[in-house]
PDB file of N, CA and C in Angstrom:
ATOM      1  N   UNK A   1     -23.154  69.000 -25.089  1.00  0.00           N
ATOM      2  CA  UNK A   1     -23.971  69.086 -23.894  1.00  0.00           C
ATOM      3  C   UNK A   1     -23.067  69.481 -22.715  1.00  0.00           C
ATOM      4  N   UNK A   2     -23.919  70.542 -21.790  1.00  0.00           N
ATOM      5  CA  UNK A   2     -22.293  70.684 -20.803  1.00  0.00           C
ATOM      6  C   UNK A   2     -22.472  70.031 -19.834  1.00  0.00           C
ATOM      7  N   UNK A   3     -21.780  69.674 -19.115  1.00  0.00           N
ATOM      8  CA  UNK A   3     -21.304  68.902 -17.773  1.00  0.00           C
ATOM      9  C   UNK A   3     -22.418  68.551 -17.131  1.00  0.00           C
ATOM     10  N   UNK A   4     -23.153  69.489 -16.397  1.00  0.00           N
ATOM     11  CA  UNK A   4     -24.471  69.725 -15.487  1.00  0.00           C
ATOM     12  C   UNK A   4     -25.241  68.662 -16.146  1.00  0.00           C
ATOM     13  N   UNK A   5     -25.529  69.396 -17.665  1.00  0.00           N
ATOM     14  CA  UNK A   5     -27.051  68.380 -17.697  1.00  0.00           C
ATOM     15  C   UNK A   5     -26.329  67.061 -18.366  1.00  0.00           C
ATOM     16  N   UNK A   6     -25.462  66.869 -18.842  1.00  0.00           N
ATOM     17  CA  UNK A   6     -24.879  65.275 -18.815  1.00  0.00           C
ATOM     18  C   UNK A   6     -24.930  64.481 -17.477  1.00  0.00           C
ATOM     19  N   UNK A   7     -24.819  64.950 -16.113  1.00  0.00           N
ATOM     20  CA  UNK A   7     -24.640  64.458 -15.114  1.00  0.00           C
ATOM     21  C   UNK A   7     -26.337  64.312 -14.421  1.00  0.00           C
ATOM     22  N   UNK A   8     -26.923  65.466 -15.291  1.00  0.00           N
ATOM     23  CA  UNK A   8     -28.417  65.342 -14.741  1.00  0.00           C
ATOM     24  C   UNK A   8     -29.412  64.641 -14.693  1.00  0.00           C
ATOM     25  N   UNK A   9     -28.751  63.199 -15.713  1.00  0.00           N
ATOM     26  CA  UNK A   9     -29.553  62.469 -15.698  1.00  0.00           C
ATOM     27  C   UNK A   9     -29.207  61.304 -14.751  1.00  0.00           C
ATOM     28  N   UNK A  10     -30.024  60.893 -13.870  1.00  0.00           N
ATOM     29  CA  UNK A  10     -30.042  59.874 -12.977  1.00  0.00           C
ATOM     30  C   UNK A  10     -29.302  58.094 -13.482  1.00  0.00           C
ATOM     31  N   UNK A  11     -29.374  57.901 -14.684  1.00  0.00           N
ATOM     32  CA  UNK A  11     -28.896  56.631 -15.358  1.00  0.00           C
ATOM     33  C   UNK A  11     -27.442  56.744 -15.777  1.00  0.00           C
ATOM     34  N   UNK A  12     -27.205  57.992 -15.863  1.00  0.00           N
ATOM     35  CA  UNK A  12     -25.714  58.675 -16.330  1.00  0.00           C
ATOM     36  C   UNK A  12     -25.102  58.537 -15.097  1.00  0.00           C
ATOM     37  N   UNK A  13     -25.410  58.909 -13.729  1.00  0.00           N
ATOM     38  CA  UNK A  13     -24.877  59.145 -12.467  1.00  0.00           C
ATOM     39  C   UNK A  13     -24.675  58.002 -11.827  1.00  0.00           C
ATOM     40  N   UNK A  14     -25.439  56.885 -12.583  1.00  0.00           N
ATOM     41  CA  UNK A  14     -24.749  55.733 -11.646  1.00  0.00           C
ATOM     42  C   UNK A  14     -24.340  54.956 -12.423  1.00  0.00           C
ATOM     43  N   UNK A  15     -24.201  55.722 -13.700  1.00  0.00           N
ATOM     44  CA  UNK A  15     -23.316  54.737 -14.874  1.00  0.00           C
ATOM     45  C   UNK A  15     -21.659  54.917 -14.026  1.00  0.00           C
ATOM     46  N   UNK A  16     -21.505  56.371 -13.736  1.00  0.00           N
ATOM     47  CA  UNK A  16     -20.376  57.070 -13.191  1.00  0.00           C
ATOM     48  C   UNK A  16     -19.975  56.570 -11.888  1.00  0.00           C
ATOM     49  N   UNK A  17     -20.821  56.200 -11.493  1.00  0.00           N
ATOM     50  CA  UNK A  17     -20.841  55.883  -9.823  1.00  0.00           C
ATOM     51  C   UNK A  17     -20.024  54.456  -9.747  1.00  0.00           C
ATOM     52  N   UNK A  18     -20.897  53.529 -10.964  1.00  0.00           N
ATOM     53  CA  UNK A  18     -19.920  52.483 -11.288  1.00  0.00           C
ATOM     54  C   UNK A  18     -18.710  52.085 -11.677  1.00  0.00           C
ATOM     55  N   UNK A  19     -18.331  53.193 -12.600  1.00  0.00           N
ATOM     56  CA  UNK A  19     -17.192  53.356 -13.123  1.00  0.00           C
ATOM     57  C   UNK A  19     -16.392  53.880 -12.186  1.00  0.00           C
ATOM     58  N   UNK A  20     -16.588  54.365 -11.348  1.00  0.00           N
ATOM     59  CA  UNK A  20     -15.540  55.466 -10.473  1.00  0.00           C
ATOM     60  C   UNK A  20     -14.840  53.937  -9.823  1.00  0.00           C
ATOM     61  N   UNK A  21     -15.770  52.914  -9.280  1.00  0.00           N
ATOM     62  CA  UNK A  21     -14.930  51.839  -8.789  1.00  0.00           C
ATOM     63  C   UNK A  21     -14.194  51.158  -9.798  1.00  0.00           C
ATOM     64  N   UNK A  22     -14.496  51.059 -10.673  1.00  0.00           N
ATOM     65  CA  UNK A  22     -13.285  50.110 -11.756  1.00  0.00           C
ATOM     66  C   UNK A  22     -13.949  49.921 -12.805  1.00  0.00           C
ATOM     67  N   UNK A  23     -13.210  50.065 -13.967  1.00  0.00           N
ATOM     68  CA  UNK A  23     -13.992  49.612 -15.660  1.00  0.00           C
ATOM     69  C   UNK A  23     -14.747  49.009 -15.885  1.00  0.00           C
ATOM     70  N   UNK A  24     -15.558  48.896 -16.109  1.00  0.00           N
ATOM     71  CA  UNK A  24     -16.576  48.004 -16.657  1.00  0.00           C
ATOM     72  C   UNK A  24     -17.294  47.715 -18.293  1.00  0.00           C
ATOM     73  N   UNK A  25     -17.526  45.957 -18.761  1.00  0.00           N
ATOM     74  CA  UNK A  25     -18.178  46.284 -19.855  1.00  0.00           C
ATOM     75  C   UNK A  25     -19.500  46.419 -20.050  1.00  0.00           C
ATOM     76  N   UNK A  26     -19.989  46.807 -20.964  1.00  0.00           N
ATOM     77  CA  UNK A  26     -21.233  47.791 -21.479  1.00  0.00           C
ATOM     78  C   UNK A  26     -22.185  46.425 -20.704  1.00  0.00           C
ATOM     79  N   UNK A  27     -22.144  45.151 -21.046  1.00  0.00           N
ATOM     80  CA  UNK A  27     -23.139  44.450 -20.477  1.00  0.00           C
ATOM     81  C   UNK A  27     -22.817  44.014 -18.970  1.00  0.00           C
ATOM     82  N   UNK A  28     -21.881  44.643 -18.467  1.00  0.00           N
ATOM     83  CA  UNK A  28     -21.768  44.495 -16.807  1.00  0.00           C
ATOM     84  C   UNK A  28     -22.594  45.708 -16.492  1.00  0.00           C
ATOM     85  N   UNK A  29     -22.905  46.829 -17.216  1.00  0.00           N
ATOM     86  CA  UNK A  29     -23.132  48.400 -17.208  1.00  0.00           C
ATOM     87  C   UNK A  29     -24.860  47.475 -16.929  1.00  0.00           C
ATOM     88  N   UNK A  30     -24.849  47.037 -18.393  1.00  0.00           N
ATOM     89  CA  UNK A  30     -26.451  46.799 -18.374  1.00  0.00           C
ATOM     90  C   UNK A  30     -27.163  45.743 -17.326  1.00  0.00           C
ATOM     91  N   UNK A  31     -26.765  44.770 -16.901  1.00  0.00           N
ATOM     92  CA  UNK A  31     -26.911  43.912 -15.895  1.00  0.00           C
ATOM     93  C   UNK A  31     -27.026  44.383 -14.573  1.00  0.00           C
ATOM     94  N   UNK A  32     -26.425  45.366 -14.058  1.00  0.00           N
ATOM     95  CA  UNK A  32     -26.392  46.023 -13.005  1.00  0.00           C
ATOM     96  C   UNK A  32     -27.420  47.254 -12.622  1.00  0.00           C
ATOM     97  N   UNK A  33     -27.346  47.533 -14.188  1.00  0.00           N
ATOM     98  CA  UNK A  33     -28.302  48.867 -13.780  1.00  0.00           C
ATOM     99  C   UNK A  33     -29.999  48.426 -14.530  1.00  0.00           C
ATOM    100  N   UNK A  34     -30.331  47.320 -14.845  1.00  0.00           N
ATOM    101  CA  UNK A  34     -31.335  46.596 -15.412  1.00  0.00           C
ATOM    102  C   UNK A  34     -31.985  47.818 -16.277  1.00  0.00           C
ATOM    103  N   UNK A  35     -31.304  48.007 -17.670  1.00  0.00           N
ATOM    104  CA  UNK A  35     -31.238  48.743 -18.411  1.00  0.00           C
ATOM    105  C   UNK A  35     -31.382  47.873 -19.655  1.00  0.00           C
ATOM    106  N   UNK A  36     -31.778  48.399 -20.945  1.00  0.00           N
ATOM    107  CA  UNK A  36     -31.422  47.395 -22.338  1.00  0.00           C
ATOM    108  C   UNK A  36     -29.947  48.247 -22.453  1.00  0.00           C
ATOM    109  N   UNK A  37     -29.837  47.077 -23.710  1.00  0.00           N
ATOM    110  CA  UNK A  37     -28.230  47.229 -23.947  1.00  0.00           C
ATOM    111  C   UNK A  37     -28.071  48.679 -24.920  1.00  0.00           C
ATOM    112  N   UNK A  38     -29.298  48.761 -26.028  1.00  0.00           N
ATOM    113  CA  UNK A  38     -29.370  49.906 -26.875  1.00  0.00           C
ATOM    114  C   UNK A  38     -29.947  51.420 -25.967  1.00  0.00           C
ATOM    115  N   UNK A  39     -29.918  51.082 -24.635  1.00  0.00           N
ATOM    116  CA  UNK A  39     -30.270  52.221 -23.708  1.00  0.00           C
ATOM    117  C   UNK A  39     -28.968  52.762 -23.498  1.00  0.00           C
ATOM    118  N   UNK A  40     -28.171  51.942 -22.376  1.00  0.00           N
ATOM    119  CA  UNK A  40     -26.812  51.783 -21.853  1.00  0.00           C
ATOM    120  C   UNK A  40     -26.021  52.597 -22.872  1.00  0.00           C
ATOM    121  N   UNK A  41     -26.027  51.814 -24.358  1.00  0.00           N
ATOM    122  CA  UNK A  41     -25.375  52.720 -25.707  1.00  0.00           C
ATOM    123  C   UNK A  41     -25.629  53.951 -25.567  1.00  0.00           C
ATOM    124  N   UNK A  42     -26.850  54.585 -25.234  1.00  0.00           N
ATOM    125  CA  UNK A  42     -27.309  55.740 -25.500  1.00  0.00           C
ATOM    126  C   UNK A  42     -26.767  56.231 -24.574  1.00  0.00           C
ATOM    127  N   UNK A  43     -26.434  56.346 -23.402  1.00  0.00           N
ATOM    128  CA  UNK A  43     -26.044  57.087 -22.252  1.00  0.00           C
ATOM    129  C   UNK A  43     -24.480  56.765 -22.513  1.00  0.00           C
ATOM    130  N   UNK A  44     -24.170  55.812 -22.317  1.00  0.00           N
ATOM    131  CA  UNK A  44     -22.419  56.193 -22.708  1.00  0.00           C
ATOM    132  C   UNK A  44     -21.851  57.310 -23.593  1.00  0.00           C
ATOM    133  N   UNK A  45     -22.864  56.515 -25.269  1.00  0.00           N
ATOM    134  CA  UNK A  45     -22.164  57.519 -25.664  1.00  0.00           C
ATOM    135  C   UNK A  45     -22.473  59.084 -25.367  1.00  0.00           C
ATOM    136  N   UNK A  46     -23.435  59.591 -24.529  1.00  0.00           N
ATOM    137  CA  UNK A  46     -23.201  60.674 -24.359  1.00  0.00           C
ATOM    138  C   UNK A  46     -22.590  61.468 -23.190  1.00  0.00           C
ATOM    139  N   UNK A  47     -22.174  60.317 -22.441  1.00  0.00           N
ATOM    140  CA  UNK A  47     -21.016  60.201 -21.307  1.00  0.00           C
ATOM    141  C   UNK A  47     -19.819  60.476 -22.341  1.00  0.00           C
ATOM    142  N   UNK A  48     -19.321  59.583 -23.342  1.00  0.00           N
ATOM    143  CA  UNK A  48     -18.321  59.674 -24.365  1.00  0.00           C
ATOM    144  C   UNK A  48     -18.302  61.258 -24.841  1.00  0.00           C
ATOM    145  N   UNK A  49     -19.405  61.724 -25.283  1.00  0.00           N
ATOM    146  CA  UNK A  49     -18.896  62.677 -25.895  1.00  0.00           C
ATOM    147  C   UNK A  49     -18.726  63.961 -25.240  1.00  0.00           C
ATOM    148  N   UNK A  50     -19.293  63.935 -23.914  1.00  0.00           N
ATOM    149  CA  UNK A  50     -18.903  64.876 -23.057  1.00  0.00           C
ATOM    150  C   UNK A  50     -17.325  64.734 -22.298  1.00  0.00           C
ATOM    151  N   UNK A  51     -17.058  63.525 -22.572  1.00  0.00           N
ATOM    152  CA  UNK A  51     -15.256  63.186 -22.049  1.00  0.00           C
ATOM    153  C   UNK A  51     -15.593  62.558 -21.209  1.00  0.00           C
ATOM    154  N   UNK A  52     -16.571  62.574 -20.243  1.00  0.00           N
ATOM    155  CA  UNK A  52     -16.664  62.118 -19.442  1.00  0.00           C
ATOM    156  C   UNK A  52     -16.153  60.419 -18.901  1.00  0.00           C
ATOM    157  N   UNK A  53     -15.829  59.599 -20.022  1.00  0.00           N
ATOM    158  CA  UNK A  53     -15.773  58.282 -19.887  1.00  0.00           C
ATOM    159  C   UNK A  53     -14.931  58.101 -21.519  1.00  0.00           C
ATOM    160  N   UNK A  54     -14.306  57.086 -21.433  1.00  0.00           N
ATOM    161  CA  UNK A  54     -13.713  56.352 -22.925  1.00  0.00           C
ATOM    162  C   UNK A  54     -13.593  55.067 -22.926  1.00  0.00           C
ATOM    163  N   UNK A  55     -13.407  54.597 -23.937  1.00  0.00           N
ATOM    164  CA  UNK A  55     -14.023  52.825 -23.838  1.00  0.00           C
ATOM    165  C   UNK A  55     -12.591  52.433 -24.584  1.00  0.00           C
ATOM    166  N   UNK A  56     -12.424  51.177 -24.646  1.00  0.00           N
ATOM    167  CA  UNK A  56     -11.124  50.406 -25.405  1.00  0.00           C
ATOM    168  C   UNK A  56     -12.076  48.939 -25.810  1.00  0.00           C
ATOM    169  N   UNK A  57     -11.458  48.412 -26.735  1.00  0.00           N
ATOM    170  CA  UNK A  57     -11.787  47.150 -27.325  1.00  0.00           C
ATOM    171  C   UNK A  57     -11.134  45.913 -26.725  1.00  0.00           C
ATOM    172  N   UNK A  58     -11.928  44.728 -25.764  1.00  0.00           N
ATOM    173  CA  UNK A  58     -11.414  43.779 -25.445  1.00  0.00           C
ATOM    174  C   UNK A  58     -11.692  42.573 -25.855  1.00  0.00           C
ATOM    175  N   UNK A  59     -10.991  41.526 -27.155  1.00  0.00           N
ATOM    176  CA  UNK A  59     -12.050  40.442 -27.756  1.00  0.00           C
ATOM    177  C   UNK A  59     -13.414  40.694 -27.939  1.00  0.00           C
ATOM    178  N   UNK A  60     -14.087  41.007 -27.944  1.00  0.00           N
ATOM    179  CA  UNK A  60     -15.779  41.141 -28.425  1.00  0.00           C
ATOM    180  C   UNK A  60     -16.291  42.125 -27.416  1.00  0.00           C
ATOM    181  N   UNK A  61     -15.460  42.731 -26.243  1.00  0.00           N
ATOM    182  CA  UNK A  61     -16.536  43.559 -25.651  1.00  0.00           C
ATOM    183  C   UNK A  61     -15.777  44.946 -25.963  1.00  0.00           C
ATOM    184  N   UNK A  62     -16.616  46.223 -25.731  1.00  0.00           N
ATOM    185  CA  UNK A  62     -16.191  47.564 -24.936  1.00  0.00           C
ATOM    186  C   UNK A  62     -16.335  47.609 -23.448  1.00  0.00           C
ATOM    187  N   UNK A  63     -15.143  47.863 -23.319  1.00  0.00           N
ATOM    188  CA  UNK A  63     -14.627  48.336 -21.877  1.00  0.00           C
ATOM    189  C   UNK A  63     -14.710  49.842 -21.660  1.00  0.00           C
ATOM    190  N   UNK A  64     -15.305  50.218 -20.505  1.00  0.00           N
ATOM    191  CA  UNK A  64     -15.594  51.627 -20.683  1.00  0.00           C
ATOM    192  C   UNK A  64     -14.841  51.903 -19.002  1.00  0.00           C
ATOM    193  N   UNK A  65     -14.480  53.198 -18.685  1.00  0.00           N
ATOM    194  CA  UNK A  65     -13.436  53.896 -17.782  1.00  0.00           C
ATOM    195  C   UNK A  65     -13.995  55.367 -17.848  1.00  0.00           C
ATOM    196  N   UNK A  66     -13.888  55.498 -16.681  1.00  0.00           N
ATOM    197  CA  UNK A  66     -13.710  57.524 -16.090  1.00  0.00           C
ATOM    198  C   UNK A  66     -13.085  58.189 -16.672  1.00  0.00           C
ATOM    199  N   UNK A  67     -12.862  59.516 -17.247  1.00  0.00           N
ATOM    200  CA  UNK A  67     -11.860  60.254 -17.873  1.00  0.00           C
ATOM    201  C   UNK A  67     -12.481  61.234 -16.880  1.00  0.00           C
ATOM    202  N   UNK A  68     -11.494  61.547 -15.452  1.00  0.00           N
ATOM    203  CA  UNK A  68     -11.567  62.354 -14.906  1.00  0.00           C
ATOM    204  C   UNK A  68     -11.945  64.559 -14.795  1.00  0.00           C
ATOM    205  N   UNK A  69     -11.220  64.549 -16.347  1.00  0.00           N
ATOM    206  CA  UNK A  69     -10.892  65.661 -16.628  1.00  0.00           C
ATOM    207  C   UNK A  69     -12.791  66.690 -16.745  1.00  0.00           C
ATOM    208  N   UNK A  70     -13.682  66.224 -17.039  1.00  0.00           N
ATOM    209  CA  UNK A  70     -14.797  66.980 -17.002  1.00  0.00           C
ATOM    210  C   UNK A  70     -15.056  67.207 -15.594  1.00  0.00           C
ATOM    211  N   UNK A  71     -15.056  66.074 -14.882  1.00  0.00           N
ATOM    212  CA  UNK A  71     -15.504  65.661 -13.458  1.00  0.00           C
ATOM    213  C   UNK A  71     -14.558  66.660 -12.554  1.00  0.00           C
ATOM    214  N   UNK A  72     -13.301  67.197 -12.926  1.00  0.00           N
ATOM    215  CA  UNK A  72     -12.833  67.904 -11.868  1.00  0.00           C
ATOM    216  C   UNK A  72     -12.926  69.327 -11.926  1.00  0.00           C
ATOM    217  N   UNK A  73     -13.741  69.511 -13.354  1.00  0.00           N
ATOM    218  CA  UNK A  73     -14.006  70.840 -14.038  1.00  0.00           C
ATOM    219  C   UNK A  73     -15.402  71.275 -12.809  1.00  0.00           C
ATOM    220  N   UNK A  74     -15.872  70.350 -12.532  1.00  0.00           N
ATOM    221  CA  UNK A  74     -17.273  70.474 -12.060  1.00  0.00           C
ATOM    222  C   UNK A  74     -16.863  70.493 -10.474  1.00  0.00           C
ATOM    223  N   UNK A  75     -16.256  69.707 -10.136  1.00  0.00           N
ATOM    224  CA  UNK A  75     -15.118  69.768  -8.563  1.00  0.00           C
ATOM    225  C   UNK A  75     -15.059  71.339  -8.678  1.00  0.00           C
ATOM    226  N   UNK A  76     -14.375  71.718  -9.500  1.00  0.00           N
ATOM    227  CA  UNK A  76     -13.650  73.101  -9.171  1.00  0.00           C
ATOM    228  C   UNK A  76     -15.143  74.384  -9.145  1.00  0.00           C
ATOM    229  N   UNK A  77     -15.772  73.967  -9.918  1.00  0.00           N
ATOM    230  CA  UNK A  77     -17.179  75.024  -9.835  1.00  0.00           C
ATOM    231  C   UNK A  77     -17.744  74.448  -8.308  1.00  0.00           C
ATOM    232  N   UNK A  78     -18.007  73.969  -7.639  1.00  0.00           N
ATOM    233  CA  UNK A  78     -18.399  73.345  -6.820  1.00  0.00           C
ATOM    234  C   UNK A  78     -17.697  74.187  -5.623  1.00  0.00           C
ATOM    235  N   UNK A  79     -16.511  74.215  -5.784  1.00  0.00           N
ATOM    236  CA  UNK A  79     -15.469  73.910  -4.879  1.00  0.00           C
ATOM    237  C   UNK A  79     -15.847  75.522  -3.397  1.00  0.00           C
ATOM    238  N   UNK A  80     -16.345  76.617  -4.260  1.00  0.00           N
ATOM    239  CA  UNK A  80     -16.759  77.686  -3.648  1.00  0.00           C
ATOM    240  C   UNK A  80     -17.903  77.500  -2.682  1.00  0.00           C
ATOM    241  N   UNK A  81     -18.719  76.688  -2.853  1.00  0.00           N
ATOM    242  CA  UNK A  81     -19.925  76.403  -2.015  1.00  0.00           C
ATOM    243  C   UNK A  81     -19.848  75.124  -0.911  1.00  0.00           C
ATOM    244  N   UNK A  82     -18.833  74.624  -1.492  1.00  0.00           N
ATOM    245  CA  UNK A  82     -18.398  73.527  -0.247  1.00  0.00           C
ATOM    246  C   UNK A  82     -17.742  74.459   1.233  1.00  0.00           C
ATOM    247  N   UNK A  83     -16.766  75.153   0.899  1.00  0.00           N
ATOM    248  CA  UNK A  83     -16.326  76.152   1.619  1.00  0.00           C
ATOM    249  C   UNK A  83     -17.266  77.015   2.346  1.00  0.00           C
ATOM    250  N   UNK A  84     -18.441  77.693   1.437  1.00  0.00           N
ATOM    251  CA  UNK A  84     -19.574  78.237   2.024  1.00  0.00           C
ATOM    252  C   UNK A  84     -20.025  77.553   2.897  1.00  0.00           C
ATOM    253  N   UNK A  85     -20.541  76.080   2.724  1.00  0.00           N
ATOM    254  CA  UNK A  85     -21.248  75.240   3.711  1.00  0.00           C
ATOM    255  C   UNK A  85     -20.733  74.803   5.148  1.00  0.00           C
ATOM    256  N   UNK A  86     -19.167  74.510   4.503  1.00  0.00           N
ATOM    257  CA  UNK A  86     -18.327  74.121   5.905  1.00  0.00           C
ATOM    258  C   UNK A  86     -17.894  75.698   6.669  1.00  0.00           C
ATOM    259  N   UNK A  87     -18.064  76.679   6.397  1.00  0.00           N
ATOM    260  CA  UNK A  87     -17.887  78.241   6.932  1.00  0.00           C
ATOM    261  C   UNK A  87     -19.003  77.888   7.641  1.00  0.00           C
ATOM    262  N   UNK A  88     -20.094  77.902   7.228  1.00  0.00           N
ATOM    263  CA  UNK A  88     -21.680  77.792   7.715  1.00  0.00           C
ATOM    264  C   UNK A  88     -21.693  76.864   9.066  1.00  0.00           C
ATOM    265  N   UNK A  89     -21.510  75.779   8.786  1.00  0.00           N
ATOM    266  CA  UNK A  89     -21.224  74.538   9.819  1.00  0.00           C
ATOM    267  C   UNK A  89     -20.389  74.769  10.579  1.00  0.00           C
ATOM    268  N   UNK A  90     -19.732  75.555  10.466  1.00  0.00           N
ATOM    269  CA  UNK A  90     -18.332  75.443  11.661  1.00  0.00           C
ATOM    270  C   UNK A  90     -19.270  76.672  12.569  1.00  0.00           C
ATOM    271  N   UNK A  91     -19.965  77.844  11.996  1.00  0.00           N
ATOM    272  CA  UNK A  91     -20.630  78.381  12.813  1.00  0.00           C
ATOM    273  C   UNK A  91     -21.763  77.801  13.669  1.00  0.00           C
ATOM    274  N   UNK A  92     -22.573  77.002  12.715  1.00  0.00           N
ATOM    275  CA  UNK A  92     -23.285  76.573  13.584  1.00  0.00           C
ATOM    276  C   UNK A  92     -22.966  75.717  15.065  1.00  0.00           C
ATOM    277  N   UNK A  93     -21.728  74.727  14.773  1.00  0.00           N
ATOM    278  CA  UNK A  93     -20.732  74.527  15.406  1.00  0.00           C
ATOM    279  C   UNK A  93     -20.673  75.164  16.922  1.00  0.00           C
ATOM    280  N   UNK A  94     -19.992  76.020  16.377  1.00  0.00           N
ATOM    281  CA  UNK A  94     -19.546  77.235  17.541  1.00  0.00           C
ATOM    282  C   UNK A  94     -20.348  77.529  18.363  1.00  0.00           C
ATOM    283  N   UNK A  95     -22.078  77.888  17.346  1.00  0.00           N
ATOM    284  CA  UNK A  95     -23.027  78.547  18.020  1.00  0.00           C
ATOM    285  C   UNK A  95     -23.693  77.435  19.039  1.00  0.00           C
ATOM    286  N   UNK A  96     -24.047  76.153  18.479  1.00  0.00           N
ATOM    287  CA  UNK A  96     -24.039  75.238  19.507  1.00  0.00           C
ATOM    288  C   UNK A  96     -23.251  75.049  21.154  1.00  0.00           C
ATOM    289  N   UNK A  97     -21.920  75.343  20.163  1.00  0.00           N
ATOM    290  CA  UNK A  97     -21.118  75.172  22.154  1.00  0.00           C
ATOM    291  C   UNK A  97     -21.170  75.944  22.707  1.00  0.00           C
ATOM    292  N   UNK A  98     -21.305  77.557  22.657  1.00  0.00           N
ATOM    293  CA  UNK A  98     -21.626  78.499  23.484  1.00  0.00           C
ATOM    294  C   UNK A  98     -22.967  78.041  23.758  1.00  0.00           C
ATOM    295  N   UNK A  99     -24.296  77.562  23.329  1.00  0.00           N
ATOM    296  CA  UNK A  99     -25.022  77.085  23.992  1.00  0.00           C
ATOM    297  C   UNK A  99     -25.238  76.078  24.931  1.00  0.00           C
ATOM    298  N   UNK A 100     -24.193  75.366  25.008  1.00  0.00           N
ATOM    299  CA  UNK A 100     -24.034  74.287  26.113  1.00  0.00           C
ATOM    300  C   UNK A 100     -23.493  75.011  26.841  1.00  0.00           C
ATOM    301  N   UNK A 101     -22.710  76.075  26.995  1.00  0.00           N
ATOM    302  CA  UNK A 101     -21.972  76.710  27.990  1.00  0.00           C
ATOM    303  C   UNK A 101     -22.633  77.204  28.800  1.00  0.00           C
ATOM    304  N   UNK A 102     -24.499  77.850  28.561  1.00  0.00           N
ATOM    305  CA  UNK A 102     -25.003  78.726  29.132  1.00  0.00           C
ATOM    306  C   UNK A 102     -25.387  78.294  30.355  1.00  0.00           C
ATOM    307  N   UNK A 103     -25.708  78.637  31.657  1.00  0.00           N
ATOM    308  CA  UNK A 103     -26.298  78.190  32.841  1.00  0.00           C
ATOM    309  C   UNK A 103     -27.729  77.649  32.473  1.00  0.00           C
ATOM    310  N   UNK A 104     -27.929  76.675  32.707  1.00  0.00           N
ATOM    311  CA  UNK A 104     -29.938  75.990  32.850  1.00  0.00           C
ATOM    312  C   UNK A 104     -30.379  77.432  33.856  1.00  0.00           C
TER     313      UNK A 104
END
């Protein structure tokens, strides 16, 4: 699945949103996002198999973490239209203060 529509789903995005602050396990995942636990499974692992995230084994739970590397793939596609917008804004910008400049 590529990047886009892995991220397109709304339950995926704040699986990520969570994770971006610090690891979490699958039933901190589910508690938070008032999800079942065989849901949560379902969206990780397809967070997992897009890279997006990887888990480790702690006594009885999975611990799951960010794996940055998809996420900056999508930064970098991005990265052209951020530039567009702030080009855009800085004009509008501009065009604003020459309008305060004008005489009433």
């Amino acid at each position: 699945m590529a990047p886009f529509e892995v991220i397109a789903e709304p339950t995926r995005r704040q699986m990520l949103d969570l994770l971006r602050v610090r690891e979490r396990p699958v039933g901190e995942l589910v508690d938070v996002l008032t999800i079942s636990q065989p849901t949560a499974s379902k969206h990780l692992r397809v967070l997992r198999d897009a890279g997006m995230v990887e888990s480790r084994i702690e006594a009885q739970r999975r611990i799951y973490r960010i794996c940055p590397g998809p996420l900056r793939e999508i930064d970098a596609w991005l990265a052209p239209y951020r530039r567009m917008w702030s080009e855009r804004l800085d004009d509008l910008e501009r065009h604003l203060e020459t309008m305060q400049d004008l005489p009433e």
